[in-house]
C-alpha atoms as a PDB file:
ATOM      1  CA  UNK A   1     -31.874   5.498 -33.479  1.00  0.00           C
ATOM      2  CA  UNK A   2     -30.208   8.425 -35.171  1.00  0.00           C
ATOM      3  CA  UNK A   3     -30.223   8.905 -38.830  1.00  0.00           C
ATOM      4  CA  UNK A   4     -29.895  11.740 -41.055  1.00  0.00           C
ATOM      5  CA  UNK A   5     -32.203  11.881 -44.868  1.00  0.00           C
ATOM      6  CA  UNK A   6     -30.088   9.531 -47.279  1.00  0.00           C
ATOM      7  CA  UNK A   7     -30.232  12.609 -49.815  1.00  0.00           C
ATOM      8  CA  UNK A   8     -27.413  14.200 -51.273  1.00  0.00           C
ATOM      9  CA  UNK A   9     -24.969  12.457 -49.621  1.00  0.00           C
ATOM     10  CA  UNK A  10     -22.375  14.211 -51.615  1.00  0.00           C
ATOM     11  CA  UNK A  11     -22.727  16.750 -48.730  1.00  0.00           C
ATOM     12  CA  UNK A  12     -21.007  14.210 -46.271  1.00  0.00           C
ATOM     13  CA  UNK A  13     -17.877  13.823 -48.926  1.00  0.00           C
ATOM     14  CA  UNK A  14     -17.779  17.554 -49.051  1.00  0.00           C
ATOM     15  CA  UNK A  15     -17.615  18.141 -45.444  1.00  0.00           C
ATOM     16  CA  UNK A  16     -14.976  14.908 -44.952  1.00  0.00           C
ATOM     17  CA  UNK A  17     -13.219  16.530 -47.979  1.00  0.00           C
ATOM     18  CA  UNK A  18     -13.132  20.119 -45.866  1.00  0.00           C
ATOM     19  CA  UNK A  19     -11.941  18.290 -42.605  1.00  0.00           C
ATOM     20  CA  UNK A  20      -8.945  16.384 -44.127  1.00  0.00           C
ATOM     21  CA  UNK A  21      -7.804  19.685 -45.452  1.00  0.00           C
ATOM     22  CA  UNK A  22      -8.680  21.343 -42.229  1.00  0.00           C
ATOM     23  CA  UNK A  23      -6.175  18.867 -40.858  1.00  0.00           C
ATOM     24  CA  UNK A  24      -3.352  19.608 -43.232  1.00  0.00           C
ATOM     25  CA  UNK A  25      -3.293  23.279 -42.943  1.00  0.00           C
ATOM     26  CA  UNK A  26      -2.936  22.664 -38.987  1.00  0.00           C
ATOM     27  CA  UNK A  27      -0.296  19.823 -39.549  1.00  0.00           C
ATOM     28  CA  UNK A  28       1.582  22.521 -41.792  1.00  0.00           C
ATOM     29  CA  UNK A  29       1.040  25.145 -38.893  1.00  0.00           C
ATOM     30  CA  UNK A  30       2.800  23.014 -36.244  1.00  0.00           C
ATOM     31  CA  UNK A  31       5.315  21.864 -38.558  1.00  0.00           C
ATOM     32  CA  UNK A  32       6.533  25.526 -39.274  1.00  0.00           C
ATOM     33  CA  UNK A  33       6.649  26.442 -35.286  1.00  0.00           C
ATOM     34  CA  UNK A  34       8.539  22.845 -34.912  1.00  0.00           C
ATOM     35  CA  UNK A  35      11.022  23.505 -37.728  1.00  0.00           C
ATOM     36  CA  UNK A  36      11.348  27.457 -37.857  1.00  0.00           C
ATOM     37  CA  UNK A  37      13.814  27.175 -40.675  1.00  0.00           C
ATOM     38  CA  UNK A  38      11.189  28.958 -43.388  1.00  0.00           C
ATOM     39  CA  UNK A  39       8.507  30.095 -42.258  1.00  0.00           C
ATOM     40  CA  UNK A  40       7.336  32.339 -45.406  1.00  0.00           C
ATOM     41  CA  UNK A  41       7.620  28.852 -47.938  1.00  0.00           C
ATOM     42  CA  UNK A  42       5.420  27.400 -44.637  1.00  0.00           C
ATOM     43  CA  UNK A  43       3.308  30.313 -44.659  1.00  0.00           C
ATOM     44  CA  UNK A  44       3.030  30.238 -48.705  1.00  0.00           C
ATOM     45  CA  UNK A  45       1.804  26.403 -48.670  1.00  0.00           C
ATOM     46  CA  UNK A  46      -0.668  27.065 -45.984  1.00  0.00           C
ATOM     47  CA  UNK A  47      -2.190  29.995 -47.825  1.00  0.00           C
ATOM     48  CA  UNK A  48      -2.525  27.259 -50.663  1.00  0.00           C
ATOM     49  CA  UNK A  49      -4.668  25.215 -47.764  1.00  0.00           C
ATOM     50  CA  UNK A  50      -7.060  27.626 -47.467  1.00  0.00           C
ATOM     51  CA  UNK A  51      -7.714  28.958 -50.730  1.00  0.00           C
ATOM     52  CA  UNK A  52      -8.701  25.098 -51.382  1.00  0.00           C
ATOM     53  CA  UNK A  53     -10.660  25.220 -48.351  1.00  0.00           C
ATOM     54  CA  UNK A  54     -12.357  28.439 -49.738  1.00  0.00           C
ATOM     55  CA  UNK A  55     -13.131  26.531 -53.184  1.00  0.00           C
ATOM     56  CA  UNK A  56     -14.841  23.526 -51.040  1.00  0.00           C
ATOM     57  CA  UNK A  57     -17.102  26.097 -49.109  1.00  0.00           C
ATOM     58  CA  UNK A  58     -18.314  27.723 -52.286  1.00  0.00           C
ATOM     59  CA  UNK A  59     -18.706  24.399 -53.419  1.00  0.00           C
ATOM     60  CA  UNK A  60     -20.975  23.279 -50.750  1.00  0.00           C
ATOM     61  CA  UNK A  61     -22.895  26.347 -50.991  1.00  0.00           C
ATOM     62  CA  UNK A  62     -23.488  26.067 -54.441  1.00  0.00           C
ATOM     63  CA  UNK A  63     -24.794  22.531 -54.019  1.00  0.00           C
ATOM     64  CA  UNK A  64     -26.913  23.748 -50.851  1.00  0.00           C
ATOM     65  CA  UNK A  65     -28.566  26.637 -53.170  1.00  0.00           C
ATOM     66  CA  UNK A  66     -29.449  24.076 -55.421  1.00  0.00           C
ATOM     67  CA  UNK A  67     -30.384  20.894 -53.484  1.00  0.00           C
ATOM     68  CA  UNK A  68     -34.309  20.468 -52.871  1.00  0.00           C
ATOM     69  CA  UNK A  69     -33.950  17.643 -50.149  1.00  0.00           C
ATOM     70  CA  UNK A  70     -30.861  18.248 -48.066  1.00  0.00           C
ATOM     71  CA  UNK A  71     -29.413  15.143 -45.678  1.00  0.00           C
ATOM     72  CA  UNK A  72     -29.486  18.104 -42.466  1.00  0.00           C
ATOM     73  CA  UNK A  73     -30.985  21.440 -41.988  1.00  0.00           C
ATOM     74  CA  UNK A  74     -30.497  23.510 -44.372  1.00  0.00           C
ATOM     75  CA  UNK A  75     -29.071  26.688 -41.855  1.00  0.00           C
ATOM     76  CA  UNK A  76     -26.920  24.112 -40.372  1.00  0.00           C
ATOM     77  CA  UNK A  77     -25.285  23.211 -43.772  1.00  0.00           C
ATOM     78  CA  UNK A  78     -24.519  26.602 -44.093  1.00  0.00           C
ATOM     79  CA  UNK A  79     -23.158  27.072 -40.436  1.00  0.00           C
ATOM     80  CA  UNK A  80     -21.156  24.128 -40.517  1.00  0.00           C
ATOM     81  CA  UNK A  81     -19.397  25.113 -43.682  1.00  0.00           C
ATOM     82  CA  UNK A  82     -18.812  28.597 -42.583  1.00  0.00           C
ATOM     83  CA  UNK A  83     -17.519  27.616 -38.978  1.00  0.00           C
ATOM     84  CA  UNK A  84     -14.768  24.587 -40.398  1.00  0.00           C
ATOM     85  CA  UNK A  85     -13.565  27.380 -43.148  1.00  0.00           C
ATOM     86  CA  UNK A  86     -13.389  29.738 -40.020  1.00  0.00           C
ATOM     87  CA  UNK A  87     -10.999  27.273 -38.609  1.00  0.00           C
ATOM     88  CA  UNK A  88      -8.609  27.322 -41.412  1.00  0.00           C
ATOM     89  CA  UNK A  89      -8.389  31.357 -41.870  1.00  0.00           C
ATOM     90  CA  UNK A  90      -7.433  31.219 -38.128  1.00  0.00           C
ATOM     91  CA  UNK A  91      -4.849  28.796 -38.878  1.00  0.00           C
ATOM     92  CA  UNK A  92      -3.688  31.020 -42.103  1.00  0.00           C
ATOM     93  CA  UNK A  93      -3.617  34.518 -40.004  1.00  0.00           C
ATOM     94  CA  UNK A  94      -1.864  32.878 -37.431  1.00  0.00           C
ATOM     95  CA  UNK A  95       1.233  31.288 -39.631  1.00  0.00           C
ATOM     96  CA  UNK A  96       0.824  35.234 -41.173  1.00  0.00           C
ATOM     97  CA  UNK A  97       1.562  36.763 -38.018  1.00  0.00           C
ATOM     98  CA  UNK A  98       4.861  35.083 -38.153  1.00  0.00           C
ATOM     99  CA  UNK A  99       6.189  36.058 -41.105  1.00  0.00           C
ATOM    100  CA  UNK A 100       4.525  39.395 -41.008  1.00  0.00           C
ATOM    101  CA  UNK A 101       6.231  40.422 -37.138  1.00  0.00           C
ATOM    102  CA  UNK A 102       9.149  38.820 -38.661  1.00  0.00           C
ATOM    103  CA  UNK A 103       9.674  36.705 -35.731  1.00  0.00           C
ATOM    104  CA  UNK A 104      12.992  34.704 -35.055  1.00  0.00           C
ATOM    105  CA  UNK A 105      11.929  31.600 -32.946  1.00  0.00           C
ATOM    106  CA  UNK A 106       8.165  30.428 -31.819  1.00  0.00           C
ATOM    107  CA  UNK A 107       7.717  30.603 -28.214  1.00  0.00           C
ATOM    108  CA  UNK A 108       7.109  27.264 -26.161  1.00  0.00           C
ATOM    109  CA  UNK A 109       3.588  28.334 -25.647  1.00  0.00           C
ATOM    110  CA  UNK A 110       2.981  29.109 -29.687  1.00  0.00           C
ATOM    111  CA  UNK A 111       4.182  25.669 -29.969  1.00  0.00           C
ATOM    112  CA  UNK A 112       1.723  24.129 -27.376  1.00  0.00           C
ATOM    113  CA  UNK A 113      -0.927  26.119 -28.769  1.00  0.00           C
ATOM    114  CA  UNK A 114      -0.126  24.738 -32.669  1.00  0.00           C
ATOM    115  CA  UNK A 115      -0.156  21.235 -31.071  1.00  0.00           C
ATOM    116  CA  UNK A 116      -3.485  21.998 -29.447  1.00  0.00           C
ATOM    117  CA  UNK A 117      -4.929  23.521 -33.193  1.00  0.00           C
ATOM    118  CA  UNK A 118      -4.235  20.359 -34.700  1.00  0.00           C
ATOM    119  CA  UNK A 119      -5.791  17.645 -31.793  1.00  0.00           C
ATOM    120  CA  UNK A 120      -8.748  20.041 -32.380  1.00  0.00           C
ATOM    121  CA  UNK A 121      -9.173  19.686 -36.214  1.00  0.00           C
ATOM    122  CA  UNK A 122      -8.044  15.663 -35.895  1.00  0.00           C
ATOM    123  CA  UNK A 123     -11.105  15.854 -33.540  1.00  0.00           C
ATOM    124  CA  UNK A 124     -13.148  17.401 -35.373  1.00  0.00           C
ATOM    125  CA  UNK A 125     -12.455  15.212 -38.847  1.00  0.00           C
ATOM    126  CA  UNK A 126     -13.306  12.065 -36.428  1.00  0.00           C
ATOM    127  CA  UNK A 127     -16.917  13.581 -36.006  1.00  0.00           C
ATOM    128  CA  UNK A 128     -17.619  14.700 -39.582  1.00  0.00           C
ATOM    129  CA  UNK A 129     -16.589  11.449 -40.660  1.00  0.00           C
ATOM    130  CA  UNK A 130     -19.218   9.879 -38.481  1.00  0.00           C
ATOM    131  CA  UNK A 131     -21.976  12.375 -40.291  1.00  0.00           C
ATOM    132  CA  UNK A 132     -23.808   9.836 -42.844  1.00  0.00           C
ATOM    133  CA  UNK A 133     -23.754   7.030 -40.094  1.00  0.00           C
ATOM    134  CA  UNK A 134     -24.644   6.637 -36.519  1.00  0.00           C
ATOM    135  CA  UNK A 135     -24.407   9.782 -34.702  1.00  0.00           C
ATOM    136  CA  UNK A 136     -24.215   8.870 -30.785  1.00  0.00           C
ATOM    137  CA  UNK A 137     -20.846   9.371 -31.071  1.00  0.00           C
ATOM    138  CA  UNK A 138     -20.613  12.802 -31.966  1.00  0.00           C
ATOM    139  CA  UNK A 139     -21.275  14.175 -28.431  1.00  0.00           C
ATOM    140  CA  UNK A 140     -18.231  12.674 -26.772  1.00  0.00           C
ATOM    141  CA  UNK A 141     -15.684  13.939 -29.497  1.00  0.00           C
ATOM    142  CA  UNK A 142     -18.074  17.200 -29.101  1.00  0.00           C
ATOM    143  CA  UNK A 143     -17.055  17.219 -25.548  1.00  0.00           C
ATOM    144  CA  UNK A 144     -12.961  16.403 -26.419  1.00  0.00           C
ATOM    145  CA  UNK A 145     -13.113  19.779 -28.574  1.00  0.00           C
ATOM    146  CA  UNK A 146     -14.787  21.440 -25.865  1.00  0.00           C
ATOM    147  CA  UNK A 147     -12.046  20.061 -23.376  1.00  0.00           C
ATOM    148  CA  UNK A 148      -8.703  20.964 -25.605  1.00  0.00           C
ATOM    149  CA  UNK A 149     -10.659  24.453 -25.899  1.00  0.00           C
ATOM    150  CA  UNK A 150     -10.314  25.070 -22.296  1.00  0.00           C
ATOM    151  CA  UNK A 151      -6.747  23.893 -22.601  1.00  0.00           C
ATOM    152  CA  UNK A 152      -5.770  26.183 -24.967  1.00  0.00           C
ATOM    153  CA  UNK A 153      -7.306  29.056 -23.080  1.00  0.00           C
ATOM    154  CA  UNK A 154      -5.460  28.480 -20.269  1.00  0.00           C
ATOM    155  CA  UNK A 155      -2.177  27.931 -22.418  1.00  0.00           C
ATOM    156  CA  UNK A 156      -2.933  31.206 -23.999  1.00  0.00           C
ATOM    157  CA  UNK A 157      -3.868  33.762 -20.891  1.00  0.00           C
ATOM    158  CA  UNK A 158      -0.689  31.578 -18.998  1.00  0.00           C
ATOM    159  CA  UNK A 159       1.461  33.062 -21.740  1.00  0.00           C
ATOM    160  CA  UNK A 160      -0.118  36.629 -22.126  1.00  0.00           C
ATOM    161  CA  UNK A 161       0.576  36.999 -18.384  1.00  0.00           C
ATOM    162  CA  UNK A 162       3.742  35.608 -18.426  1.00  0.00           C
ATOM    163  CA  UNK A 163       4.255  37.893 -21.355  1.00  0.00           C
ATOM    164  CA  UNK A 164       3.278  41.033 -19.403  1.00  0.00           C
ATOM    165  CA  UNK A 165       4.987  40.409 -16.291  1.00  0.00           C
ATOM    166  CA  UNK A 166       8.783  39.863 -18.482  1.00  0.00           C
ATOM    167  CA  UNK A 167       8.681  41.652 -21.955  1.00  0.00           C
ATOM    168  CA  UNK A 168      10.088  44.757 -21.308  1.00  0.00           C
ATOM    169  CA  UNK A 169      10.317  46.039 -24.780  1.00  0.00           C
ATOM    170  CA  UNK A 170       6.525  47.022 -25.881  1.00  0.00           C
ATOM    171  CA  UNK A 171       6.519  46.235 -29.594  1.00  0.00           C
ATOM    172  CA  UNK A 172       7.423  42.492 -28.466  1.00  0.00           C
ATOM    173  CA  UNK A 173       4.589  42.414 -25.832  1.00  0.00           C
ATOM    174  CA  UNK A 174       2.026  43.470 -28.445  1.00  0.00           C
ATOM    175  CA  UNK A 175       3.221  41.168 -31.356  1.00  0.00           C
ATOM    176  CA  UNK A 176       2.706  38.394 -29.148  1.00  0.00           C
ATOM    177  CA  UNK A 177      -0.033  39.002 -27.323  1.00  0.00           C
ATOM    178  CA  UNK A 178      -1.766  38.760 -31.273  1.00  0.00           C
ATOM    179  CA  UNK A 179      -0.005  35.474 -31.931  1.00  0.00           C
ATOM    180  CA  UNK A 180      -1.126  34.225 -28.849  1.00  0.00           C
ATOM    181  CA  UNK A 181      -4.886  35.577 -29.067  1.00  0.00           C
ATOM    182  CA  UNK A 182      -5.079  34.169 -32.803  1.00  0.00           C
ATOM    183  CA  UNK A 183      -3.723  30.676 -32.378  1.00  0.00           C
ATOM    184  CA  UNK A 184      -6.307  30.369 -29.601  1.00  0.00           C
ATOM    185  CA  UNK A 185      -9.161  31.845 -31.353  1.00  0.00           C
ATOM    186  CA  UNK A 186      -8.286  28.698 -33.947  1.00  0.00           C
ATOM    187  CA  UNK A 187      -9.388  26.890 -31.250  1.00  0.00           C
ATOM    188  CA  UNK A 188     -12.742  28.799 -30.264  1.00  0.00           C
ATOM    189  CA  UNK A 189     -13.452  28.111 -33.967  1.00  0.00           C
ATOM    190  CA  UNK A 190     -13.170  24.251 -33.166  1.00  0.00           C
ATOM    191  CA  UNK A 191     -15.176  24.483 -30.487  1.00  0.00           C
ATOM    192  CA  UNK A 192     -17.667  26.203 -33.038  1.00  0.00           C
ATOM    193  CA  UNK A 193     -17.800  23.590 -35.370  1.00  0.00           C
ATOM    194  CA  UNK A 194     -18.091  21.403 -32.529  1.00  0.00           C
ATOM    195  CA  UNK A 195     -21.637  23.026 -31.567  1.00  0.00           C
ATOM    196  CA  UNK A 196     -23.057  22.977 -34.749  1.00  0.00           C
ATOM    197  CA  UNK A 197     -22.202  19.024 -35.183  1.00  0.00           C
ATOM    198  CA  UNK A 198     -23.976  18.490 -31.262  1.00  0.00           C
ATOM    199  CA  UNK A 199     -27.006  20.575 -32.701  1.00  0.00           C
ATOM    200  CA  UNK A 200     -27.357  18.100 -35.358  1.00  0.00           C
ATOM    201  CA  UNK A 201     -27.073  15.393 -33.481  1.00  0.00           C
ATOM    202  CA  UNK A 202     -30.223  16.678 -31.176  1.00  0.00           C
ATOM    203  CA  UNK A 203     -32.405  18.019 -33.864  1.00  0.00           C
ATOM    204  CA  UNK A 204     -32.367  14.186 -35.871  1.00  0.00           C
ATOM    205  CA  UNK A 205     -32.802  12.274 -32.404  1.00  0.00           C
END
């Protein structure tokens, strides 16, 4: 049977609190690429996503530094809190590299990999929710990160050679070969989070 330390449990709200506004910021990010009809006011309410994102990491810091008995390792606390508000800057520098190339229309493939961003943070908010309660679940949703991952690599080095092989001017090529490389690494970050939440799982077997 799994089961984390009943202590604290304001931890779990914190991290549920952090996923749902994981979740936003990436619903925000494929609703700009979807609608490209202003992207700065997009980019703007994002930003707002992940300064609030920033507040609840400080927040569960601040409670970890001061919590005796904590519901889960202490350095995994601290991972998983770094690694979900590493998601969210990802998602911010990526809606910034569209306003800040001043780009007139997201690529199929920037759309794909927005679409693939968000499945990954839904995913991950379905396993922090579970964090509290049985765990057994965690691994499979561990492995549906790990899968959509994989997809959005391929999407990504698909479209930087597709990029290379076409784009003739050179200041094109390089602005999106960044867009590409950041939305992905959004994903890597999933995956990330992902870990930490199967390394909890193992360690309260």
């Amino acid at each position: 049977m799994f089961g984390l330390i009943p202590k604290e449990e304001k931890f779990f709200a914190m991290f549920r609190d952090m996923s749902h506004n994981i979740i936003e910021g990436a619903q925000l990010l494929k609703d700009m690429l979807d609608n490209f009809d202003d992207p700065v006011a997009s980019q703007r309410k994002i930003k707002e996503i992940e300064h609030k994102g920033d507040t609840i990491t400080h927040d569960i810091i601040k409670k970890l530094n001061k919590s005796f008995i904590t519901p889960f390792d202490r350095e995994d606390i601290y991972a998983l809190s770094s690694a979900l508000d590493d998601i969210l800057d990802l998602i911010d520098a990526s809606a910034q590299r569209f306003v800040m190339y001043n780009v007139e229309k997201p690529t199929p493939e920037s759309k794909e990999l927005a679409f693939l961003i968000l499945k990954s943070c839904q995913t991950i908010d379905k396993t922090v929710a579970l964090l509290g309660g049985k765990l057994e679940p965690i691994s499979a949703y561990c492995i549906e990160v790990n899968a959509l991952e994989n997809e959005a690599d391929r999407v990504c080095r698909e479209a930087i050679s597709r990029l290379f092989a076409q784009e003739k001017d050179p200041i094109q090529l390089i602005k999106w070969k960044e867009i590409y490389e950041t939305l992905e690494t959004a994903t890597d970050k999933c995956e990330d989070a992902a870990n930490i939440l199967e390394s909890v799982v193992v360690k309260n077997a």
